[in-house]
PDB file of N, CA and C in Angstrom:
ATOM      1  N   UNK A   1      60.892 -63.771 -35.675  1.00  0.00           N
ATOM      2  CA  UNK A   1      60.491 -62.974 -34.537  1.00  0.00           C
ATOM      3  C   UNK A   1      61.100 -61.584 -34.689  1.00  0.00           C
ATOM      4  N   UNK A   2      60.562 -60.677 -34.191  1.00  0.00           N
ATOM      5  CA  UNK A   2      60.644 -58.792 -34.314  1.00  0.00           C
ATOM      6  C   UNK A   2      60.662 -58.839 -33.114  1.00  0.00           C
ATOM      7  N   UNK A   3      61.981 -57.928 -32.657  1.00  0.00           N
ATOM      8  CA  UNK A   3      62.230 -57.487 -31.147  1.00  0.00           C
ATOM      9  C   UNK A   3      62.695 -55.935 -31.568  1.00  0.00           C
ATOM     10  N   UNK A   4      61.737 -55.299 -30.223  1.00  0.00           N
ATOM     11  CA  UNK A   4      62.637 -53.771 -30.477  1.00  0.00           C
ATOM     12  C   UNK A   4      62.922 -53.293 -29.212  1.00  0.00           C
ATOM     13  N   UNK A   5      63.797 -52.473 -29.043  1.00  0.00           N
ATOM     14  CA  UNK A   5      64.629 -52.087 -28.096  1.00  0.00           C
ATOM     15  C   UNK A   5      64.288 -51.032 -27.187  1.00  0.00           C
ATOM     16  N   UNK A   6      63.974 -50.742 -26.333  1.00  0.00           N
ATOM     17  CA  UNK A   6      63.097 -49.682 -25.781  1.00  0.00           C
ATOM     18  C   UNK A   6      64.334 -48.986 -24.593  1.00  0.00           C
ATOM     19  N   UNK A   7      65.014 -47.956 -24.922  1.00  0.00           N
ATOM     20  CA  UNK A   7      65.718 -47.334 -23.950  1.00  0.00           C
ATOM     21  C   UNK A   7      65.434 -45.782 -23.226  1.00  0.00           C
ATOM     22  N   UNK A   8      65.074 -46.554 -21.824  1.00  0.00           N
ATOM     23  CA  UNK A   8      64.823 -44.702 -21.063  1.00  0.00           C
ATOM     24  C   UNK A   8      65.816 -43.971 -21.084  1.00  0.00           C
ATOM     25  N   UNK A   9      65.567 -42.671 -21.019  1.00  0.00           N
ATOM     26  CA  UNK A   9      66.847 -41.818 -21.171  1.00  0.00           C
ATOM     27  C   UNK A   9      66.697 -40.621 -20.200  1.00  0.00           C
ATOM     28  N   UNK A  10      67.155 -39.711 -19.335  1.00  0.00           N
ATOM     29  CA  UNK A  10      67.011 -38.795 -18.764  1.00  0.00           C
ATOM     30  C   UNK A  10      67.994 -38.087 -18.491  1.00  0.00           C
ATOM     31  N   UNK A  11      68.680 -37.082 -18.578  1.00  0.00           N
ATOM     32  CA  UNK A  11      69.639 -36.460 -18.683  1.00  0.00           C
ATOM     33  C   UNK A  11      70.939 -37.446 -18.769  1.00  0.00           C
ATOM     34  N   UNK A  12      71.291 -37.775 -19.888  1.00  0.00           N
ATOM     35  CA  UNK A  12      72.226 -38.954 -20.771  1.00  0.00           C
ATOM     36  C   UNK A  12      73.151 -38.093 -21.844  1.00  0.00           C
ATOM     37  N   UNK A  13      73.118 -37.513 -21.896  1.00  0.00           N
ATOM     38  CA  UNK A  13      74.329 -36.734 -23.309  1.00  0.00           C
ATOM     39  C   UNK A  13      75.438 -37.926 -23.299  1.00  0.00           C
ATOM     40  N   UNK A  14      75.989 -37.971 -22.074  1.00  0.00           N
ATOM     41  CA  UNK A  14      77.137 -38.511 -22.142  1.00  0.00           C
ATOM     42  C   UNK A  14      77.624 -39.794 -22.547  1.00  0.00           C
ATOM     43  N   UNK A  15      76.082 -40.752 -22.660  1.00  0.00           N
ATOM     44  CA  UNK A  15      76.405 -41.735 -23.049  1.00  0.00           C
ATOM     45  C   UNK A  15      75.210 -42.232 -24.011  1.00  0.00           C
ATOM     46  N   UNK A  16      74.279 -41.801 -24.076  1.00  0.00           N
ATOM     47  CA  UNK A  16      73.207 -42.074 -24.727  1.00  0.00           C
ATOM     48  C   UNK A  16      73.560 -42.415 -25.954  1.00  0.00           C
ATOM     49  N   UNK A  17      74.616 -42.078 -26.886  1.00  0.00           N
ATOM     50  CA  UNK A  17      74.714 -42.421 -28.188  1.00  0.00           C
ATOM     51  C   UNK A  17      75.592 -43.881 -28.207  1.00  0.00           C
ATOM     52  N   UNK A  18      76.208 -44.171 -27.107  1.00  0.00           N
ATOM     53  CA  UNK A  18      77.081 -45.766 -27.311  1.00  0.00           C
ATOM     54  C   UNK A  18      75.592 -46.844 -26.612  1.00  0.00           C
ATOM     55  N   UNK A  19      75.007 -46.311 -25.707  1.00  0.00           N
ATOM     56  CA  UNK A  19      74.319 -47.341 -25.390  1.00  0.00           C
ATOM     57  C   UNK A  19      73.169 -47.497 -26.467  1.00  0.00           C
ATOM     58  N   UNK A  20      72.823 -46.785 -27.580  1.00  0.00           N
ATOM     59  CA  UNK A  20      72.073 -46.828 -28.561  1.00  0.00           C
ATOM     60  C   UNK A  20      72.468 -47.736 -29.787  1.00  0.00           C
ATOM     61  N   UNK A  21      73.847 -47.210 -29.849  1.00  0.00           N
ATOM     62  CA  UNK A  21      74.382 -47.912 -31.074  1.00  0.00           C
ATOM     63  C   UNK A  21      74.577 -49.550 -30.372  1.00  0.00           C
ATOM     64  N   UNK A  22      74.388 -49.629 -29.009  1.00  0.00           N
ATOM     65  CA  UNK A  22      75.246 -51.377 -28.666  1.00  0.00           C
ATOM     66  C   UNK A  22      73.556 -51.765 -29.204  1.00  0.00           C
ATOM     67  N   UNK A  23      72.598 -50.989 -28.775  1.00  0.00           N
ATOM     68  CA  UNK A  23      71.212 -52.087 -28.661  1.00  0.00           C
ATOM     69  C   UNK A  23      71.193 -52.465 -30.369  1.00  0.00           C
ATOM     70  N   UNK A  24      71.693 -51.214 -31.335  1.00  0.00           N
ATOM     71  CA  UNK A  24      71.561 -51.625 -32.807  1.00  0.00           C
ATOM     72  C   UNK A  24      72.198 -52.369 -33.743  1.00  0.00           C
ATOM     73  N   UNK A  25      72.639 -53.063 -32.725  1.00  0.00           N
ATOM     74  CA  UNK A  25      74.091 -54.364 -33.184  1.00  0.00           C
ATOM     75  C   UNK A  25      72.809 -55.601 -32.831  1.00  0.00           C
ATOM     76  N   UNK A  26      71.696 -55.322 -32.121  1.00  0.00           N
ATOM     77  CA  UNK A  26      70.831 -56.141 -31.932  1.00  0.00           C
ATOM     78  C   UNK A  26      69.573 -56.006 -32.483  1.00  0.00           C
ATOM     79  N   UNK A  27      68.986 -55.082 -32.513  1.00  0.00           N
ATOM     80  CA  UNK A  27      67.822 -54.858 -33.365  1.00  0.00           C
ATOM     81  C   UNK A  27      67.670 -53.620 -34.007  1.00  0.00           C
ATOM     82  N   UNK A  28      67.079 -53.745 -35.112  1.00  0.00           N
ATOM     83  CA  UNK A  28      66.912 -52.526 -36.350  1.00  0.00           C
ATOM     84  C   UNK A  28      65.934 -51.540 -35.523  1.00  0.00           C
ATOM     85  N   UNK A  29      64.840 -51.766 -34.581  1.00  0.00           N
ATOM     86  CA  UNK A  29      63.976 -51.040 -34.076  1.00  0.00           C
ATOM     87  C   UNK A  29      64.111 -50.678 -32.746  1.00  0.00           C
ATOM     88  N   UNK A  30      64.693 -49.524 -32.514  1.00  0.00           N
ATOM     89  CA  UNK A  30      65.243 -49.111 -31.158  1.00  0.00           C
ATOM     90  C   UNK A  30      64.678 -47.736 -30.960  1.00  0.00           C
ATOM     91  N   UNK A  31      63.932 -47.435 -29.858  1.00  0.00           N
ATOM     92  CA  UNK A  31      63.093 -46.582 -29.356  1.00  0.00           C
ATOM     93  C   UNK A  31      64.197 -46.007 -28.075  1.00  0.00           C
ATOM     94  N   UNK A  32      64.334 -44.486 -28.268  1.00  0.00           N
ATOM     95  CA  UNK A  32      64.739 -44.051 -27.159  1.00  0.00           C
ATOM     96  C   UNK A  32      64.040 -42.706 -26.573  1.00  0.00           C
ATOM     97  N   UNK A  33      63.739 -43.150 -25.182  1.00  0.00           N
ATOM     98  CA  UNK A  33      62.404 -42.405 -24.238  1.00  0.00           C
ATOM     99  C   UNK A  33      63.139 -41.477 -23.708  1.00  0.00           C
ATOM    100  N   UNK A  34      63.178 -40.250 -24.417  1.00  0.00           N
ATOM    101  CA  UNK A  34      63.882 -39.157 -23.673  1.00  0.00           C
ATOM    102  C   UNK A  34      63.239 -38.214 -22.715  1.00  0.00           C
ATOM    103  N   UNK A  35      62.948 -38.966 -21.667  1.00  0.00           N
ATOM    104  CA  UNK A  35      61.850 -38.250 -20.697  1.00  0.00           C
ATOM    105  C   UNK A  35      62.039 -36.984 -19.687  1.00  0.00           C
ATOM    106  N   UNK A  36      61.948 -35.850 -20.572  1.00  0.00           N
ATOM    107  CA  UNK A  36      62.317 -34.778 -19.947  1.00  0.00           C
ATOM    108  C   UNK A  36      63.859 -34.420 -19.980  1.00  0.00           C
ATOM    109  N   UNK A  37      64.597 -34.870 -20.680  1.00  0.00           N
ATOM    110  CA  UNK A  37      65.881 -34.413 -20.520  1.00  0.00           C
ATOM    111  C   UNK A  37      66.319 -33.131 -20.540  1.00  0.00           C
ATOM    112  N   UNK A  38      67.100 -32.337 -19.624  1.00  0.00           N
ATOM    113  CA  UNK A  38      67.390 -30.776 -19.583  1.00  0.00           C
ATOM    114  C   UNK A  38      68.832 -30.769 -20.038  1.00  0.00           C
ATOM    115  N   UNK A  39      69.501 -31.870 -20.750  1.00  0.00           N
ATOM    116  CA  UNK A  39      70.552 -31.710 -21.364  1.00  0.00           C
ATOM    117  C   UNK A  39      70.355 -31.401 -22.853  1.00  0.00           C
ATOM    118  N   UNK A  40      71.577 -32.461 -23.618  1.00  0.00           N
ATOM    119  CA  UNK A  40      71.199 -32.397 -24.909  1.00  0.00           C
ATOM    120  C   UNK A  40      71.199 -33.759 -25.172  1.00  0.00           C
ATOM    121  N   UNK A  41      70.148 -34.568 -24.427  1.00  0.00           N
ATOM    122  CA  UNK A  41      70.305 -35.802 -24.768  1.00  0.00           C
ATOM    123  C   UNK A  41      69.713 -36.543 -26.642  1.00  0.00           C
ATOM    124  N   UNK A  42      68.781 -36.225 -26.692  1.00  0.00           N
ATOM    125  CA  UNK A  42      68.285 -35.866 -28.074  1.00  0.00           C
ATOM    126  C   UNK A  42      69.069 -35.310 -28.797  1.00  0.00           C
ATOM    127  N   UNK A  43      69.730 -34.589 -29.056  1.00  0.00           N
ATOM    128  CA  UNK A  43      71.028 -33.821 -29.785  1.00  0.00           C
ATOM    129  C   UNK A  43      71.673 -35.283 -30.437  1.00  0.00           C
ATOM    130  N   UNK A  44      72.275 -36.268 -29.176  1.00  0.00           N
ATOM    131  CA  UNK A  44      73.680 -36.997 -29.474  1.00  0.00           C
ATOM    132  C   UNK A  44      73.165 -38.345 -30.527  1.00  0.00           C
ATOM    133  N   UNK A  45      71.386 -38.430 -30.565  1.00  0.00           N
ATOM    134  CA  UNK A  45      71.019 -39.445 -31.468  1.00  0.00           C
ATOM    135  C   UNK A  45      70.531 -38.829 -32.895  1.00  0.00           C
ATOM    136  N   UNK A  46      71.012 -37.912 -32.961  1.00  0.00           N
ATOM    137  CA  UNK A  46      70.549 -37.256 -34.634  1.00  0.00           C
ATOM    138  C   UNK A  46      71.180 -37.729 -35.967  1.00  0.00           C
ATOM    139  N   UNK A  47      72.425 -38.853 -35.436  1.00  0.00           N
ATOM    140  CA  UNK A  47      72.694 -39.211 -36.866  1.00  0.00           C
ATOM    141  C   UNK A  47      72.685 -41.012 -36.172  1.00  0.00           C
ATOM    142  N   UNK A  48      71.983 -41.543 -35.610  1.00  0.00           N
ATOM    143  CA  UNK A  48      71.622 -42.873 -35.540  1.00  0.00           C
ATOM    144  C   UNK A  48      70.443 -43.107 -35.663  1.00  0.00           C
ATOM    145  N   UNK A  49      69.874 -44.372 -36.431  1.00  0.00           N
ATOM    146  CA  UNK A  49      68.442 -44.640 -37.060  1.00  0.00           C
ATOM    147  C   UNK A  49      67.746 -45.379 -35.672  1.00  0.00           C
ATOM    148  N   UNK A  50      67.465 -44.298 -34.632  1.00  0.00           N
ATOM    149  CA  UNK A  50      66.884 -44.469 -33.551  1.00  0.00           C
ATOM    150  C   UNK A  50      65.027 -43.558 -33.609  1.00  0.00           C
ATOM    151  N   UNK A  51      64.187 -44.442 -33.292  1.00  0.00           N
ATOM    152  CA  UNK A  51      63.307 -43.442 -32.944  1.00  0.00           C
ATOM    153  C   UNK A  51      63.032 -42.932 -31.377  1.00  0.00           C
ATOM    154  N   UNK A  52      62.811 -41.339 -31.944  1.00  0.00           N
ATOM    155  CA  UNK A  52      63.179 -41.020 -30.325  1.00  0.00           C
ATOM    156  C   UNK A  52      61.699 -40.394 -30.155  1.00  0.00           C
ATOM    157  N   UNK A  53      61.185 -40.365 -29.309  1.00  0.00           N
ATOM    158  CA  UNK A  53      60.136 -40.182 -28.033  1.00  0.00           C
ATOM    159  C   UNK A  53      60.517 -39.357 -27.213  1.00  0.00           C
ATOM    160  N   UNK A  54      60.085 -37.893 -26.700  1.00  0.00           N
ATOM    161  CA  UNK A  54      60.158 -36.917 -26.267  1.00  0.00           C
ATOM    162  C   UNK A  54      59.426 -36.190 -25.817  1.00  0.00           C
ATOM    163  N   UNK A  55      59.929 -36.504 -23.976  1.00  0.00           N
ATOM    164  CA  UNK A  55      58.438 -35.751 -23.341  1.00  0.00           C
ATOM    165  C   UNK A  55      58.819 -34.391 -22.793  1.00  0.00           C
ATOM    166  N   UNK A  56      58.188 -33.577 -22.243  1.00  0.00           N
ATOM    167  CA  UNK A  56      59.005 -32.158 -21.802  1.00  0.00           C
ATOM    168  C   UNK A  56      59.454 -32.055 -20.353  1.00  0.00           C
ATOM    169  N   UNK A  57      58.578 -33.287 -19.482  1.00  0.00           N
ATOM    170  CA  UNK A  57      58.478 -33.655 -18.389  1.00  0.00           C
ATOM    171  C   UNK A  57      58.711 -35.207 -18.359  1.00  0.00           C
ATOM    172  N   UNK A  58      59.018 -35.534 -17.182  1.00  0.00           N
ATOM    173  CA  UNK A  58      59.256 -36.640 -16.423  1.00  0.00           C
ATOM    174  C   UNK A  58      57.981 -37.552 -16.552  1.00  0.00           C
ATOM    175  N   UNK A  59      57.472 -38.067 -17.157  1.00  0.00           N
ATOM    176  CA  UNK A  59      56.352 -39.284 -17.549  1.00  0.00           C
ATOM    177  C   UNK A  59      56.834 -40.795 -16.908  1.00  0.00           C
ATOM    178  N   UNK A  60      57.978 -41.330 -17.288  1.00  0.00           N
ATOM    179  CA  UNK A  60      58.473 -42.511 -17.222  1.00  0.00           C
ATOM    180  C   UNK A  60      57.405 -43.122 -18.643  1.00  0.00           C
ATOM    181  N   UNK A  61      58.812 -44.253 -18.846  1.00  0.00           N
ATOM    182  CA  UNK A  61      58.971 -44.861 -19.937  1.00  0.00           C
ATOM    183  C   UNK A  61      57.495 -45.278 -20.888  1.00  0.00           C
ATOM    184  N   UNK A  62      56.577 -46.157 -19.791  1.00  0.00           N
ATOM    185  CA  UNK A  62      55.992 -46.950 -19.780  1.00  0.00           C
ATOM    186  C   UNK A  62      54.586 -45.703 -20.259  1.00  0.00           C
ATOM    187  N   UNK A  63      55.023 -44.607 -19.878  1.00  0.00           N
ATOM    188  CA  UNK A  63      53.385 -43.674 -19.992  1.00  0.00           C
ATOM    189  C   UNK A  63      53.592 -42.741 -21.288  1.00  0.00           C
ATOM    190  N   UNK A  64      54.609 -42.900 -21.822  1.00  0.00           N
ATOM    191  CA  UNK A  64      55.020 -42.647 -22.922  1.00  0.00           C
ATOM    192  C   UNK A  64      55.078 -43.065 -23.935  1.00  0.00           C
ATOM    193  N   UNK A  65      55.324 -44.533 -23.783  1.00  0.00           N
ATOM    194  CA  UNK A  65      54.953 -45.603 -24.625  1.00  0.00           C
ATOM    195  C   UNK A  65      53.352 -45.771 -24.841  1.00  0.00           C
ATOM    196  N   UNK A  66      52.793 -45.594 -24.450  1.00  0.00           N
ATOM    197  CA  UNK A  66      51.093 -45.502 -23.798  1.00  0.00           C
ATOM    198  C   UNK A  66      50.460 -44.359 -24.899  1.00  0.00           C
ATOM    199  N   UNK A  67      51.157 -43.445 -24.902  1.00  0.00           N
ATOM    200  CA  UNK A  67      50.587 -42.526 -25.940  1.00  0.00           C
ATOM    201  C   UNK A  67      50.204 -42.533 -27.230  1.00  0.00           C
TER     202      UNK A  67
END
């Protein structure tokens, strides 16, 4: 079985990179939905094998995934 990890994110800097690395202690395929973030949330996953999803606005998770 293939499970992948799907994490919303919205203004997260601060923690976005530990709650990424806990999901990759569980699965190799971890998606993180950075929906509109006006931080640097995207910044803190540039050296973890995360794919990240990036909207410029507020979508939520699910309409992003949709694309």
């Amino acid at each position: 079985m293939r499970v992948a990890v799907v994490i919303p994110a919205f203004n997260e800097a601060a923690t976005i990179a530990e709650v990424a690395e806990g999901a990759l202690r569980y699965s190799q395929t971890v998606y993180v939905v950075d929906d509109g973030s006006k931080d640097d949330t995207a910044a803190q996953l540039l050296d973890l094998p995360v794919r990240l999803i990036r909207n410029d606005t507020n979508l939520g998770k699910a309409a992003s995934l949709a694309r």
